[in-house]
Protein backbone atom coordinates (compact mmCIF):
# COMPACT_ATOMS: atom_id res chain seq x y z
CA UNK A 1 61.62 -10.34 28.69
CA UNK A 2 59.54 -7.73 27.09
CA UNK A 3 61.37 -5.80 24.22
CA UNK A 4 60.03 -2.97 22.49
CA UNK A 5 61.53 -1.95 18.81
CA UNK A 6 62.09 1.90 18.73
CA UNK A 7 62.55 2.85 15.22
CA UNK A 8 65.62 5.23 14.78
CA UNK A 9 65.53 5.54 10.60
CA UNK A 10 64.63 3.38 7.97
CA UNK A 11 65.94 -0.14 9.14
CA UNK A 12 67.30 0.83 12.05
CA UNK A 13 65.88 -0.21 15.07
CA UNK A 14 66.65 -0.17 19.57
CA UNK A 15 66.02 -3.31 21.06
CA UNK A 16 64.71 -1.55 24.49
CA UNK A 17 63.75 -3.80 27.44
CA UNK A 18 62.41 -2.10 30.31
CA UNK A 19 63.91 1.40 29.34
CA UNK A 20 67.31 0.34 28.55
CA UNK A 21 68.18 -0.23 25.24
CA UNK A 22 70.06 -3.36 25.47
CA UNK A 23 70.69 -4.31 21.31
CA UNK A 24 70.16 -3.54 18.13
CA UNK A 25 68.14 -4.26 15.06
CA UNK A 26 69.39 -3.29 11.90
CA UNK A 27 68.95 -4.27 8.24
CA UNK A 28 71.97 -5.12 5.73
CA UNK A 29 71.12 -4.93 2.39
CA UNK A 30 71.20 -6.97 -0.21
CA UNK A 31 72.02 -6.91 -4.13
CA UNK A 32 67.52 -7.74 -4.12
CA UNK A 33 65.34 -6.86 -1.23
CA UNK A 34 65.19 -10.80 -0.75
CA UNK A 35 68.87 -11.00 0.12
CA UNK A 36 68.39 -8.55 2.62
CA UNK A 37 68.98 -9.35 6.04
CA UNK A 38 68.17 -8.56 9.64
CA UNK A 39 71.18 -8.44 12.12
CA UNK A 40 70.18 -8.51 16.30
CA UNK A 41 72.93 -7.45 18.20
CA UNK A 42 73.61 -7.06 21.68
CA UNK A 43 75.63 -3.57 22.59
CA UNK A 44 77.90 -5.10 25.18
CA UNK A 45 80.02 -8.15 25.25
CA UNK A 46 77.83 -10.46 27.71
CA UNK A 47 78.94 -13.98 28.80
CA UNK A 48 76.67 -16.36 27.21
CA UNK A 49 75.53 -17.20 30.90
CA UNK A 50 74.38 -13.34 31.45
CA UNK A 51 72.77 -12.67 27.64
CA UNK A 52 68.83 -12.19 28.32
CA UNK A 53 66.97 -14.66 26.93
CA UNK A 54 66.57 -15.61 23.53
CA UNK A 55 69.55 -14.66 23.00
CA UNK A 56 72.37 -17.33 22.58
CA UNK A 57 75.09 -15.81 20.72
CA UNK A 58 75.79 -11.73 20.55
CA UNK A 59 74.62 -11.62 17.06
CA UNK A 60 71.34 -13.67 14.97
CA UNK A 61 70.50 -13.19 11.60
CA UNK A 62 67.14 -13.31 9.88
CA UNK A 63 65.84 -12.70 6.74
CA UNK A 64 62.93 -10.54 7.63
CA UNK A 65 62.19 -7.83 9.56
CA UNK A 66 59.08 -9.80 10.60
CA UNK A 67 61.17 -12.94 11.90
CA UNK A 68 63.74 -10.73 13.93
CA UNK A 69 60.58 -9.44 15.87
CA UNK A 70 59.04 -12.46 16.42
CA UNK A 71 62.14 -13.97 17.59
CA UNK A 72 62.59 -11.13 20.25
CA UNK A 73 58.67 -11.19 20.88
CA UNK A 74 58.85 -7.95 20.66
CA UNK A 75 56.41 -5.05 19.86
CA UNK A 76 57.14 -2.33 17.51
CA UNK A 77 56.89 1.15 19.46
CA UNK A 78 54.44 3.44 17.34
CA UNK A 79 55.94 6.80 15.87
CA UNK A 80 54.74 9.41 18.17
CA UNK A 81 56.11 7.08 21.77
């Protein structure tokens, strides 16, 4: 799947494949910026047999922003798109 991270504010992402914006990305903070974490979520409940690939559960954690990408394989949409 090809995703593409739209950036709505300041760590708050769409998880758009294909036009469709099928998740979200979105940063919890922490009490330190290293206890921050990255939350992927899918917008709709989706069997676990119907969730595009990677995902595996509705929701994954990660502790960067860089990690949640990578995991997604996704590219990051530049400002003006």
């Amino acid at each position: 799947m090809a995703y593409t991270l739209v950036q709505l504010a300041p760590g708050s992402y769409d998880v758009d494949c294909n036009g469709h914006v099928v998740a979200s990305l979105v940063r919890e903070p922490g009490r330190t910026p290293s206890m921050a974490r990255w939350h992927v979520e899918l917008l709709e409940a989706t069997p676990r047999a119907k969730r595009p690939p990677p995902f595996t559960d509705q929701i994954h954690t990660f502790p960067s922003f860089e990690e949640a990408a990578s995991w997604l394989d996704a590219t990051v949409a530049a400002l003006n798109d």
